[in-house]
N, C-alpha and C. Protein backbone atom coordinates (compact mmCIF):
# COMPACT_ATOMS: atom_id res chain seq x y z
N UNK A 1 19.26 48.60 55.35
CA UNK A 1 17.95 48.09 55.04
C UNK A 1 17.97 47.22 53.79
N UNK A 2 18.66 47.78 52.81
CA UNK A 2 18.64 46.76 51.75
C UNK A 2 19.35 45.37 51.90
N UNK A 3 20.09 45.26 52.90
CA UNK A 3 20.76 43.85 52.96
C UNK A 3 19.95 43.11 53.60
N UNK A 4 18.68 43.14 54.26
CA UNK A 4 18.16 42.50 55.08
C UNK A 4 17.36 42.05 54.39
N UNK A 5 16.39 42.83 53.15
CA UNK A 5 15.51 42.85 51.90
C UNK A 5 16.57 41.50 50.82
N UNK A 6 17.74 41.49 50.78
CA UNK A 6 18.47 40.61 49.85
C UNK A 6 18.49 39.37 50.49
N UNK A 7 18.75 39.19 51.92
CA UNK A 7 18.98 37.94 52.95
C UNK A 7 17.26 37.14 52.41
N UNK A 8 16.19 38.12 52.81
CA UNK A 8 14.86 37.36 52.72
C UNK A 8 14.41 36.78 51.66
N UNK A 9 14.95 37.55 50.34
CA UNK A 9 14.86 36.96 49.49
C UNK A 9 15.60 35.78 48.65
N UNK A 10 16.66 35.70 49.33
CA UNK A 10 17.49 34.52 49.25
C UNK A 10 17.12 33.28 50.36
N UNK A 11 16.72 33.46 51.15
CA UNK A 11 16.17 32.81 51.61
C UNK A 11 14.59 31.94 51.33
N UNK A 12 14.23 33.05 50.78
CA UNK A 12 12.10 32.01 50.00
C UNK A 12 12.63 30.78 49.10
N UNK A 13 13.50 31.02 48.40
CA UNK A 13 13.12 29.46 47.22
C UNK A 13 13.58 28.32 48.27
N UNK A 14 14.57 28.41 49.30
CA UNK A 14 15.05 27.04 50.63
C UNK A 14 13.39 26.33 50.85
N UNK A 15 12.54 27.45 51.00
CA UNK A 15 11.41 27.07 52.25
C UNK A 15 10.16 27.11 51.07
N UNK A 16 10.26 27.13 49.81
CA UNK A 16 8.84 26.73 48.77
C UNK A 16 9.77 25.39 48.06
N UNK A 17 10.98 24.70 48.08
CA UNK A 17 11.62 23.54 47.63
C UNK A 17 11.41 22.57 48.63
N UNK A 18 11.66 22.88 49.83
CA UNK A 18 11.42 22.18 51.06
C UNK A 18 10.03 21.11 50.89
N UNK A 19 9.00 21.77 50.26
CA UNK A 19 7.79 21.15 50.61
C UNK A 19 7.51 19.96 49.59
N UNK A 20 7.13 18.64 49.97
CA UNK A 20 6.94 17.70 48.48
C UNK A 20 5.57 17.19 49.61
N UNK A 21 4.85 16.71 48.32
CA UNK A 21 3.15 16.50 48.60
C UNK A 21 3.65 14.48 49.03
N UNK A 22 2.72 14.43 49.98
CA UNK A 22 2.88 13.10 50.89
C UNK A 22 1.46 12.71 50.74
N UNK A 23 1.49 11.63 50.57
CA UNK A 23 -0.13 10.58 49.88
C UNK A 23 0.01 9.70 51.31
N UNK A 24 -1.28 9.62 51.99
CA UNK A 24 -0.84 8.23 52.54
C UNK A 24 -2.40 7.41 52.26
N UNK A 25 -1.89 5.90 52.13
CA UNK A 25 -2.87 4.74 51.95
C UNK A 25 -4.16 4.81 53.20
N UNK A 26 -5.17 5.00 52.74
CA UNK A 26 -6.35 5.41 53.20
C UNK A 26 -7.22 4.20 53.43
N UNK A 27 -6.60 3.22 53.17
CA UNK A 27 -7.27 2.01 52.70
C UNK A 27 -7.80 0.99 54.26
N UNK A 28 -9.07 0.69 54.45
CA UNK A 28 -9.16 0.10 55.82
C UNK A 28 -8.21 -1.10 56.15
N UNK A 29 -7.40 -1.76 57.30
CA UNK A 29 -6.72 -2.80 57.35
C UNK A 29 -7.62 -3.75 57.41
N UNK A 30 -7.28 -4.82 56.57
CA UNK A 30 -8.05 -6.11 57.26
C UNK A 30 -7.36 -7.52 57.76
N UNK A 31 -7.44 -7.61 58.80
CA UNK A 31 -6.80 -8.98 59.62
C UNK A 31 -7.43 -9.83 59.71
N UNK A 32 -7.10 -10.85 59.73
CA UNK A 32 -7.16 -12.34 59.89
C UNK A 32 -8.09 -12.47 61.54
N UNK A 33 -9.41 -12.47 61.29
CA UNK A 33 -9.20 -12.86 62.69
C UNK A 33 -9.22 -14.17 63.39
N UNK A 34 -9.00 -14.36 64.57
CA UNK A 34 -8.68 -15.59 65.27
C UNK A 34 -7.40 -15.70 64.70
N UNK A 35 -6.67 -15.28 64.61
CA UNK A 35 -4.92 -15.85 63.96
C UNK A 35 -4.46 -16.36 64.76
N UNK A 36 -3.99 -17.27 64.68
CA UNK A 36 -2.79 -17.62 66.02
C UNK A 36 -1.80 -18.73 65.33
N UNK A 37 -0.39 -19.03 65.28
CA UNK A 37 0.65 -19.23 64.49
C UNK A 37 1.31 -20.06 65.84
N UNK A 38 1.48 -21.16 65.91
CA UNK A 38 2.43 -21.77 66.77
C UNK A 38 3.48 -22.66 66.87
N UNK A 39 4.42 -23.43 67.18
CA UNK A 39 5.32 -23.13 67.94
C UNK A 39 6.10 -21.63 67.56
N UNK A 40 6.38 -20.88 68.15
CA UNK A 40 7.24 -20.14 67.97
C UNK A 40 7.49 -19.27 69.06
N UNK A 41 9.23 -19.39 69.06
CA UNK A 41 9.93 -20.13 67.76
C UNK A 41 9.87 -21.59 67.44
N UNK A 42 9.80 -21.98 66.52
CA UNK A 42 9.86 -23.51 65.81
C UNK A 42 11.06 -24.07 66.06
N UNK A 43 10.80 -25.23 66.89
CA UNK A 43 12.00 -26.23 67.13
C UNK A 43 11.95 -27.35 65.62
N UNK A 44 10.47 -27.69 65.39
CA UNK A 44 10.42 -28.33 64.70
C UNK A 44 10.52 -28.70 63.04
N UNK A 45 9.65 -29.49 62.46
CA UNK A 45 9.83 -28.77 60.83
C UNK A 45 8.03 -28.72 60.68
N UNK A 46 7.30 -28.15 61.55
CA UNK A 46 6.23 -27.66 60.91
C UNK A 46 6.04 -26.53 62.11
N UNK A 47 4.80 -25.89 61.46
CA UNK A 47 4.18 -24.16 62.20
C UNK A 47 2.54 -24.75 61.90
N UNK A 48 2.02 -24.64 63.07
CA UNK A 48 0.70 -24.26 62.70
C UNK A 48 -0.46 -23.04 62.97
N UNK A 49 -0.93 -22.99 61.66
CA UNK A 49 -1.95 -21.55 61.53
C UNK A 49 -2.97 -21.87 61.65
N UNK A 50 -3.88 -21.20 62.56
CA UNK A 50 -5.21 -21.51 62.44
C UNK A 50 -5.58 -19.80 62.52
N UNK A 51 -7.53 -19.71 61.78
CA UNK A 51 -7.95 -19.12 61.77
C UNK A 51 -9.36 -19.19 62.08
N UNK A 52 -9.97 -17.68 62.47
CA UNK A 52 -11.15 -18.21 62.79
C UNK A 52 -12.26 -19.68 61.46
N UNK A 53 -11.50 -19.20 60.59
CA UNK A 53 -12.34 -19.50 59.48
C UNK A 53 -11.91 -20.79 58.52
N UNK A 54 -10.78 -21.02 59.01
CA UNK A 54 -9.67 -22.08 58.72
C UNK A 54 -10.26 -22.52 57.04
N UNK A 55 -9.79 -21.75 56.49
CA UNK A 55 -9.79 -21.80 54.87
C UNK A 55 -8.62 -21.87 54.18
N UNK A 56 -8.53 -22.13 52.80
CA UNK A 56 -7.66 -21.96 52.43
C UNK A 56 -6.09 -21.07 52.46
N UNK A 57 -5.89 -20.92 52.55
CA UNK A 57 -4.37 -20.10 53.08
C UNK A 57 -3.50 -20.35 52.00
N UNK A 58 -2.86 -19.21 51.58
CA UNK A 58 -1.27 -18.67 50.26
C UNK A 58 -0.35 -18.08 51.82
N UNK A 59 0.68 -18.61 51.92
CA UNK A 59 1.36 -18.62 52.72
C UNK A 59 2.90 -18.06 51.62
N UNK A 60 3.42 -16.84 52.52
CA UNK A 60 4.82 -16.64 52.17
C UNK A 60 5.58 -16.58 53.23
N UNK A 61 6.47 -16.41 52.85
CA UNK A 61 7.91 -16.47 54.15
C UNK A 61 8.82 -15.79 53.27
N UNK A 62 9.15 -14.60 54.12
CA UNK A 62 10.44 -13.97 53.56
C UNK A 62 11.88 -13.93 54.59
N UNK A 63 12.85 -14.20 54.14
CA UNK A 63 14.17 -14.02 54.97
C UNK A 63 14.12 -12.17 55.06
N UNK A 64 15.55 -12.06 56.23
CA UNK A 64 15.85 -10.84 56.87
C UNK A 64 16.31 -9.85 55.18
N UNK A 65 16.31 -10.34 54.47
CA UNK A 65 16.44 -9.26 53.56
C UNK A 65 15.30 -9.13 52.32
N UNK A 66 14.44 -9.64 53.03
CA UNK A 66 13.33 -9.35 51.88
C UNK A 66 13.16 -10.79 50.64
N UNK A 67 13.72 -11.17 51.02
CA UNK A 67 13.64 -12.15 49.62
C UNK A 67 12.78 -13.57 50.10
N UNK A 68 11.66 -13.69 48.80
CA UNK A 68 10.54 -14.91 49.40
C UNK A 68 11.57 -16.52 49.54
N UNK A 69 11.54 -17.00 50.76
CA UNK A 69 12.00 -18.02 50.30
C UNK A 69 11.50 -19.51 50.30
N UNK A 70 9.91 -19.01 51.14
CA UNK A 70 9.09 -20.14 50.87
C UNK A 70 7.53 -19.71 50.10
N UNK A 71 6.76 -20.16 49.73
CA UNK A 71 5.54 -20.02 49.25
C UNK A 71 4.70 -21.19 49.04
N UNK A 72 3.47 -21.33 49.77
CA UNK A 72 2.82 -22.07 49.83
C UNK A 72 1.22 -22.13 50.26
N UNK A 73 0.82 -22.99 49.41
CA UNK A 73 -0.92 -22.60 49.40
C UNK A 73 -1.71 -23.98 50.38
N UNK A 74 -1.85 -23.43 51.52
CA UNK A 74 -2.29 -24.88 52.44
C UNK A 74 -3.80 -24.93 52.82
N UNK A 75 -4.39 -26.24 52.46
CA UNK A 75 -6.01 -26.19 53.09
C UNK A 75 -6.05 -26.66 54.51
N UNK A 76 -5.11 -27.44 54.98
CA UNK A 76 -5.01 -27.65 56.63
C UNK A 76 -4.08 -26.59 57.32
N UNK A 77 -3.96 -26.92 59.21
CA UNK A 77 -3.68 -26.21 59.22
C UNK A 77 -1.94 -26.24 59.51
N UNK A 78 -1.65 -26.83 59.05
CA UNK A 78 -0.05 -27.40 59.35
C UNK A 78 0.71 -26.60 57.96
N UNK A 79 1.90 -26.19 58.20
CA UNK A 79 2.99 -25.37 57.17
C UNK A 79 4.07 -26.24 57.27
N UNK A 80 4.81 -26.81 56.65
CA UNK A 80 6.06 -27.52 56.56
C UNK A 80 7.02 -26.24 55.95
N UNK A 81 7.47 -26.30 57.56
CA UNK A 81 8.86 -25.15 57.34
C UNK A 81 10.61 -26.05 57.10
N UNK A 82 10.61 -27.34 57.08
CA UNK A 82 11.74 -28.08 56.59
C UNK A 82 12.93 -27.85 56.12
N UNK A 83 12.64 -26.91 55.16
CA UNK A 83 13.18 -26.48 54.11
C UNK A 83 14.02 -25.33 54.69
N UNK A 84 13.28 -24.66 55.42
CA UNK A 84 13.84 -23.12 56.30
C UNK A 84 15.22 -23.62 57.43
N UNK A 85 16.26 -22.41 57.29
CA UNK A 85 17.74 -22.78 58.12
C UNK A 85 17.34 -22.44 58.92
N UNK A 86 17.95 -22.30 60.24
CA UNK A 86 17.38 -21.92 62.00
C UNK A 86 17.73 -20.17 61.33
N UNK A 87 16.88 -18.96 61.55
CA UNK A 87 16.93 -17.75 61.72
C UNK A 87 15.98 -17.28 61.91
N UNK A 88 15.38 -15.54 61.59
CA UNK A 88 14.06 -15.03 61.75
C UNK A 88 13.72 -14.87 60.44
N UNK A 89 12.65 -14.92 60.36
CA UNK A 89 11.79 -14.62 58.86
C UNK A 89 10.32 -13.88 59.21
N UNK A 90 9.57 -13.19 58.00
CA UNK A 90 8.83 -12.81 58.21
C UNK A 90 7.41 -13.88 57.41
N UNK A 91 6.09 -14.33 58.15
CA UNK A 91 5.48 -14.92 57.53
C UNK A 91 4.23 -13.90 57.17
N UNK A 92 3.81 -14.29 56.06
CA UNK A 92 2.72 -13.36 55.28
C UNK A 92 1.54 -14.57 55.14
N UNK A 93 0.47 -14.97 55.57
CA UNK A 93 -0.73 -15.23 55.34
C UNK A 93 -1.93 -14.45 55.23
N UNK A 94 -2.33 -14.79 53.69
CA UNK A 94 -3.77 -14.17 53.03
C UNK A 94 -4.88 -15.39 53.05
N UNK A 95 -5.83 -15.14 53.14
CA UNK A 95 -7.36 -15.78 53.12
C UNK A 95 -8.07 -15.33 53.27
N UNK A 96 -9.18 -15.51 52.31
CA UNK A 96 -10.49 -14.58 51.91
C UNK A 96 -9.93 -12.97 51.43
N UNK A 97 -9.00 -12.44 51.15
CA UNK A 97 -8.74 -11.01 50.85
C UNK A 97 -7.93 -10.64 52.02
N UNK A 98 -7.91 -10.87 53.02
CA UNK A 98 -7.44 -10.77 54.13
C UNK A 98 -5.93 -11.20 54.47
N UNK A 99 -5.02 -10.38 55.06
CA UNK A 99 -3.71 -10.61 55.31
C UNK A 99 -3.36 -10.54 56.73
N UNK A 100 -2.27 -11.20 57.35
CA UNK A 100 -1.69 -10.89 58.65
C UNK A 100 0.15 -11.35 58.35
N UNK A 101 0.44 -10.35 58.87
CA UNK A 101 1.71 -10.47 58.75
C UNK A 101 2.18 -10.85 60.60
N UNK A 102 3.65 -11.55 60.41
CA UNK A 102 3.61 -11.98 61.68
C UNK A 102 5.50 -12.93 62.00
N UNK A 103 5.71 -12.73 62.63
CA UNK A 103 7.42 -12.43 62.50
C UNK A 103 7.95 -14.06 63.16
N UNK A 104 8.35 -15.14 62.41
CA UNK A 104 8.99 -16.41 62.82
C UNK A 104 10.27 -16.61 63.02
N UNK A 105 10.17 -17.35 64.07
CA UNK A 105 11.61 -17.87 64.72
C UNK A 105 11.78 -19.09 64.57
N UNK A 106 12.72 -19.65 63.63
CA UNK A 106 12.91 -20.83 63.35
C UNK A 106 14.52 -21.70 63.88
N UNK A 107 14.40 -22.15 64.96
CA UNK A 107 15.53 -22.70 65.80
C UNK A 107 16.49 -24.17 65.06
């Protein structure tokens, strides 16, 4: 009897360490609506964004490892991707508070 009393108690600190407190972002999403992003994939050297609301736009582009490698603030709706090598990237457009993220193929 007592070895079974020593096992249980060697066992409680595994299963009260185990536990860590998890937060999650509560925050409502807000999208872009009317988004739509085209050619893609891009043969060319521009992308165009339109929105319902076609406003100003802060435009990023990140490569496959995270790193920004374009940034740009456009009032029409044309993006000059030129600059970008043929791969995938991820594009980030905000306007009015509002974000849509959205995944480019540049040929």
């Amino acid at each position: 009897m007592k070895k079974i009393y020593f096992v249980l108690l060697m066992a409680l600190p595994l299963f009260t360490f185990g536990q860590d407190l998890v937060t999650i972002n509560n925050e409502p999403v807000q999208e872009l609506k009317g988004f739509k992003m085209y050619p893609n994939p891009a043969y060319g050297s521009e992308v165009y964004i339109t929105t319902e609301t076609n406003g100003t736009k802060d435009v990023k582009v990140y490569d496959v490892f995270g790193e920004i490698v374009l940034t740009k603030r456009i009032s029409t709706n044309t993006l000059d991707i030129s600059r970008l090598v043929s791969g995938v990237y991820v594009l980030q457009v905000t306007e009015l508070k509002k974000t849509m993220t959205r995944k480019l193929v540049v040929k």
